[in-house]
C-alpha atoms as a PDB file:
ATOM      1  CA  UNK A   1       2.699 -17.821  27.503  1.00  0.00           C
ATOM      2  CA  UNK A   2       1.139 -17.122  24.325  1.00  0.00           C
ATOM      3  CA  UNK A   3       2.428 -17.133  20.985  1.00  0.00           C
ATOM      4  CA  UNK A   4       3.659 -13.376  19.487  1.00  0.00           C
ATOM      5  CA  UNK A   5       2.591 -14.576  16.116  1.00  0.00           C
ATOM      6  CA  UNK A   6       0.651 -17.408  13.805  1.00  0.00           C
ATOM      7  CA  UNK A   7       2.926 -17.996  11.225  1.00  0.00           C
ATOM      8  CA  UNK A   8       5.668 -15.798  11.203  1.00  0.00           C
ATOM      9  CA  UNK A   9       6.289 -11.680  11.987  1.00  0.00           C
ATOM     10  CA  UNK A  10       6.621 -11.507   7.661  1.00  0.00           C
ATOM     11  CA  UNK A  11       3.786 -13.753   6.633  1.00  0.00           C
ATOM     12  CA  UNK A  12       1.184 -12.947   9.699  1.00  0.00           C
ATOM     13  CA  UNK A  13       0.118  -9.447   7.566  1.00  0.00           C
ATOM     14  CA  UNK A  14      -0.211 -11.641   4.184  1.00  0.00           C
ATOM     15  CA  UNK A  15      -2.246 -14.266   5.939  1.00  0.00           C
ATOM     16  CA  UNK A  16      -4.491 -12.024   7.315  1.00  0.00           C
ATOM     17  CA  UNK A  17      -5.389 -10.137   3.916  1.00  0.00           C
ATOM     18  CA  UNK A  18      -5.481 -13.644   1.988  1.00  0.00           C
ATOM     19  CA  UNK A  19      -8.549 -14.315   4.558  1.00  0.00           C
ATOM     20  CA  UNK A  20     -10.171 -11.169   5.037  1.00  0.00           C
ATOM     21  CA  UNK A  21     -10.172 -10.920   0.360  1.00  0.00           C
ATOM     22  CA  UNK A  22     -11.583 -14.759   0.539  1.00  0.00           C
ATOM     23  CA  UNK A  23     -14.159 -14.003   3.370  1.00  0.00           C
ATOM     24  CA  UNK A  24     -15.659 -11.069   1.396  1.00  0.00           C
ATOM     25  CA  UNK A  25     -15.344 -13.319  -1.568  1.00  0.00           C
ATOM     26  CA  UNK A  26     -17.702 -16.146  -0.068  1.00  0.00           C
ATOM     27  CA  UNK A  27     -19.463 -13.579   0.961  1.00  0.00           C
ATOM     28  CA  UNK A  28     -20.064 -12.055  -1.986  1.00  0.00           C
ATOM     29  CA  UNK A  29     -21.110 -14.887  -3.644  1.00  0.00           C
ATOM     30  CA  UNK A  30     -23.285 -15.932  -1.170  1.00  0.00           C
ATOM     31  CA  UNK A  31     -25.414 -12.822  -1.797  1.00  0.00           C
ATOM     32  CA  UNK A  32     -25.299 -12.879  -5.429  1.00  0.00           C
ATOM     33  CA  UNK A  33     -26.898 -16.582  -5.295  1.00  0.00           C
ATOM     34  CA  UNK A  34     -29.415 -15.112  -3.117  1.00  0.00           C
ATOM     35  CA  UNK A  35     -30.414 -12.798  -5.610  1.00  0.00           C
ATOM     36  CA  UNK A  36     -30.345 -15.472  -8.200  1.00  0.00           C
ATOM     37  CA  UNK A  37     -27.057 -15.311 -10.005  1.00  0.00           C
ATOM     38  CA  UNK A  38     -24.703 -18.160 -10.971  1.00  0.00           C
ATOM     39  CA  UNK A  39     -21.151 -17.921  -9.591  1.00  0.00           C
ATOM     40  CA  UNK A  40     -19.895 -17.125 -13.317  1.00  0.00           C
ATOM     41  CA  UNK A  41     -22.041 -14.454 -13.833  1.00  0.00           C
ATOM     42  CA  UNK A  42     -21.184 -12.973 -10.331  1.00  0.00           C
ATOM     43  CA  UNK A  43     -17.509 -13.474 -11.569  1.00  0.00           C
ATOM     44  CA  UNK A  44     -18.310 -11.305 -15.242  1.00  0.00           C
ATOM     45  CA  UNK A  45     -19.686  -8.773 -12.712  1.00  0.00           C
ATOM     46  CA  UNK A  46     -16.572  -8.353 -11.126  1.00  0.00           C
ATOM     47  CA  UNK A  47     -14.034  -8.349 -14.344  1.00  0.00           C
ATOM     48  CA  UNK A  48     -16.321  -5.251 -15.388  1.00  0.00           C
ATOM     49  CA  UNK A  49     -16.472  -3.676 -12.507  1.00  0.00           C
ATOM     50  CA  UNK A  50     -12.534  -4.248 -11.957  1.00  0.00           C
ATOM     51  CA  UNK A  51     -12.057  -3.160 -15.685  1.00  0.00           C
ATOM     52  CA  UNK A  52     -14.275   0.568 -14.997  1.00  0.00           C
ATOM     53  CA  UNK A  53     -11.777   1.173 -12.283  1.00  0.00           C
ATOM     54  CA  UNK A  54      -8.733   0.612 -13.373  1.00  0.00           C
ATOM     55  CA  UNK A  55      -9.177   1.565 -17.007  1.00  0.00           C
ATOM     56  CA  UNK A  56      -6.380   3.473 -18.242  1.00  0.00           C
ATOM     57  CA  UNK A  57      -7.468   7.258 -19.693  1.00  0.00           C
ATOM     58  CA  UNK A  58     -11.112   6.464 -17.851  1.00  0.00           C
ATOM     59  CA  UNK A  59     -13.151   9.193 -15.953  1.00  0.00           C
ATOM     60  CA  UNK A  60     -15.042   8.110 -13.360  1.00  0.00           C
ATOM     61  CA  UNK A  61     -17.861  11.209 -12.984  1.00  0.00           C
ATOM     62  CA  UNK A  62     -16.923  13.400 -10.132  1.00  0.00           C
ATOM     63  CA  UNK A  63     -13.615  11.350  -9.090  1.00  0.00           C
ATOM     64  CA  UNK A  64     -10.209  13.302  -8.673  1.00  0.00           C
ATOM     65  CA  UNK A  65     -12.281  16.819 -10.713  1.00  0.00           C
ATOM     66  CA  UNK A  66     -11.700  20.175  -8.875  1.00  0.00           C
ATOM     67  CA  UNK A  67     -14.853  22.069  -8.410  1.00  0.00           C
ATOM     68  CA  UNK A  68     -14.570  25.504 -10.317  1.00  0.00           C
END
């Protein structure tokens, strides 16, 4: 018989998102020190990128704009 679930019905969902985010993390990082960049800089990177998205009162160009 085979188990219905790894950790527990609640915390099976949360386990599997913490390792998918760290998988494309290491990922990530993998390629940016491919390309040359340090870990911190890949990190800055990120914070602006994060920051551009989420800024409050920011307009991305073409996002959420009706055409007319």
């Amino acid at each position: 018989m085979s188990a219905k679930y790894i950790i527990s019905r609640g915390l099976d969902p949360i386990f599997a998102v913490s390792c998918g985010v760290i998988a494309a993390g290491v990922r990530i990082n993998r390629e940016e020190k491919e390309k040359g960049r340090t870990t911190e800089e890949t990190i800055e990177a990120f914070k602006r990128r994060w920051a551009l998205a989420f800024e409050k009162g920011g307009d991305v160009k073409g996002v959420g704009k009706q055409a007319g």
